[in-house]
Protein backbone atom coordinates (compact mmCIF):
# COMPACT_ATOMS: atom_id res chain seq x y z
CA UNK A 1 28.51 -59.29 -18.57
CA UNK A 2 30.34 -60.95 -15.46
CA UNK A 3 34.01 -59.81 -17.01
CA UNK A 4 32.52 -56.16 -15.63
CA UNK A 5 32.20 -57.32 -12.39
CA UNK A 6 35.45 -56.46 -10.05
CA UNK A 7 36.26 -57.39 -6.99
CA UNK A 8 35.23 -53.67 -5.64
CA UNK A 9 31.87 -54.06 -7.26
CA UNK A 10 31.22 -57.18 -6.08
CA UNK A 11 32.34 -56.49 -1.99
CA UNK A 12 31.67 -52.91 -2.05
CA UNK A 13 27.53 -53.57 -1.43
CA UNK A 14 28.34 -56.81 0.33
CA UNK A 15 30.29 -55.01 2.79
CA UNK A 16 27.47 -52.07 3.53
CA UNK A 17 25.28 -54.64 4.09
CA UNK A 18 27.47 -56.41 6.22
CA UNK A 19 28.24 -52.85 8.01
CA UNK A 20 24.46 -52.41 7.95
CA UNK A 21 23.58 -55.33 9.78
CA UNK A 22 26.40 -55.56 12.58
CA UNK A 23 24.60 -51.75 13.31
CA UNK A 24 21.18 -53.09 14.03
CA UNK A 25 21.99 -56.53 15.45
CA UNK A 26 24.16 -54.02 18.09
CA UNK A 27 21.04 -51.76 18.39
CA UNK A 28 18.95 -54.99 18.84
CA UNK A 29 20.90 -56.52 21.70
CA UNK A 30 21.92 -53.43 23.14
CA UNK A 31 17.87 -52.15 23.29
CA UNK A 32 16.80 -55.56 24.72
CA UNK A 33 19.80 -55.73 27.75
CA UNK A 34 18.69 -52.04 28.33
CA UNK A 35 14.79 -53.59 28.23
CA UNK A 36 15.80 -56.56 30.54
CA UNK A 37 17.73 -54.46 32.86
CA UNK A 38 14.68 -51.87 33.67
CA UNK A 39 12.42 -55.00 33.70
CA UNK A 40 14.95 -56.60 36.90
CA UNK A 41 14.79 -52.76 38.38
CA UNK A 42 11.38 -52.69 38.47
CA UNK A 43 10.78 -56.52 39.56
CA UNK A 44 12.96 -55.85 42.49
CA UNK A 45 11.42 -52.16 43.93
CA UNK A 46 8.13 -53.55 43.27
CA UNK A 47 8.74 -57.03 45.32
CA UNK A 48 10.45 -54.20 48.16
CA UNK A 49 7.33 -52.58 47.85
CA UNK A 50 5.50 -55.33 48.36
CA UNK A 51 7.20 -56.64 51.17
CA UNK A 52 6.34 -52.95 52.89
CA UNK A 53 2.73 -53.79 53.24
CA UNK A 54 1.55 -53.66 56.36
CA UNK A 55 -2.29 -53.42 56.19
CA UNK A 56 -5.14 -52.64 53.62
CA UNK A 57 -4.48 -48.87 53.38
CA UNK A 58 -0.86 -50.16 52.56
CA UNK A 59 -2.09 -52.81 49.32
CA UNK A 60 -4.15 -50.40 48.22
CA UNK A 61 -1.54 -48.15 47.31
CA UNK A 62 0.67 -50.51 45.83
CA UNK A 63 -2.51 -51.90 43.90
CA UNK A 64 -2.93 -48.26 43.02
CA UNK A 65 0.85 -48.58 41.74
CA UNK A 66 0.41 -51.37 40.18
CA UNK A 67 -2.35 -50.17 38.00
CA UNK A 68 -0.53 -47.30 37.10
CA UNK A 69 2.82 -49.15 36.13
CA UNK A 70 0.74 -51.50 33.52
CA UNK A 71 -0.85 -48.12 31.92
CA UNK A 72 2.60 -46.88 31.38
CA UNK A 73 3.87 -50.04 30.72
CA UNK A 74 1.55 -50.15 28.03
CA UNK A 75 2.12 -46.85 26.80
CA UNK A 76 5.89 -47.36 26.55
CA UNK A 77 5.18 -50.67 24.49
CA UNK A 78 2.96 -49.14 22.19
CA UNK A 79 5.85 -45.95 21.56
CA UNK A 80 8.34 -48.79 21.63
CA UNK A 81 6.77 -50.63 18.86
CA UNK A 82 5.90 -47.79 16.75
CA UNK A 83 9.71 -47.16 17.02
CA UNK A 84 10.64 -50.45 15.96
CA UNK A 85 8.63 -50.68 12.80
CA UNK A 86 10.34 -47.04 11.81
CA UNK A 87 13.51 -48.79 12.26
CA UNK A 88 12.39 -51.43 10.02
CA UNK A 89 11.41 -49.01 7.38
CA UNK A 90 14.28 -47.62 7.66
CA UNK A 91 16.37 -50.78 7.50
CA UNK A 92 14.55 -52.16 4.37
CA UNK A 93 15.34 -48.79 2.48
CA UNK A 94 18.50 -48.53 3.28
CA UNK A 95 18.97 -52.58 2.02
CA UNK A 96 17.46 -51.22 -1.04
CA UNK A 97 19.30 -48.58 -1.70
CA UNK A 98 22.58 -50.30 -1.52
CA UNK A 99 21.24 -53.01 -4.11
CA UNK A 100 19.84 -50.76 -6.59
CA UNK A 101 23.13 -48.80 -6.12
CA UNK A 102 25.03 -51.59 -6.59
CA UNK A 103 22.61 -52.84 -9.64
CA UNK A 104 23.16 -49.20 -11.07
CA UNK A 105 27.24 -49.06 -10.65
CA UNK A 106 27.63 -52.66 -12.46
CA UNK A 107 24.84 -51.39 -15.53
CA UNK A 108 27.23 -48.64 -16.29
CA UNK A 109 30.26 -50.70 -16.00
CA UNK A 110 28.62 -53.10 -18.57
CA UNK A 111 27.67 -50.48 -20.81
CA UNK A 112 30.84 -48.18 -20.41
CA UNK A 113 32.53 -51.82 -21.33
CA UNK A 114 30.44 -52.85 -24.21
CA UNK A 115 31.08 -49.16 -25.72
């Protein structure tokens, strides 16, 4: 049974994984600098904003902002993580499609060798 297996068969599903993974460890980082960036944006206008307050009418507003930022905060964390786990799904077929192709190529190449 290993006399069927080739170089090719052997590298060809270690590479799409390889391929596979570079993708979404790229996605990863690049999705989390993108998060970190907006999260330093919004730390800085909202310490400016801050700093503006002059009086009670002026906190209440940015309390008022405030309140609003963490609902759509929220909201974007929720969408974010529904994303992620689609991603996931996505990964983990993907991973299995490459083994069971790869299980599939080297069954024929057994059989078609044994015949």
């Amino acid at each position: 049974m290993f006399n069927t297996f080739t170089a090719e068969t052997f590298t060809a599903p270690v590479e799409k994984l390889v391929s596979l993974n570079l993708a979404v460890f790229k996605k990863a980082v690049d999705t989390q600098t993108q998060a970190m960036n907006s999260l330093v944006e919004l730390t800085d206008t909202r310490l400016k904003a801050m700093a503006q307050i002059k009086d009670a009418e002026g906190l209440n507003v940015f309390v008022k902002e405030q309140n609003e930022l963490a609902k759509s905060s929220f909201t974007k964390a929720l969408n974010d993580s529904k994303e992620a786990v689609s991603e996931v799904k996505a990964y983990n077929e993907e991973v299995a499609k490459i083994v069971t192709d790869s299980i599939e190529a080297n069954t024929k190449a057994t059989v078609k060798k044994a015949a």
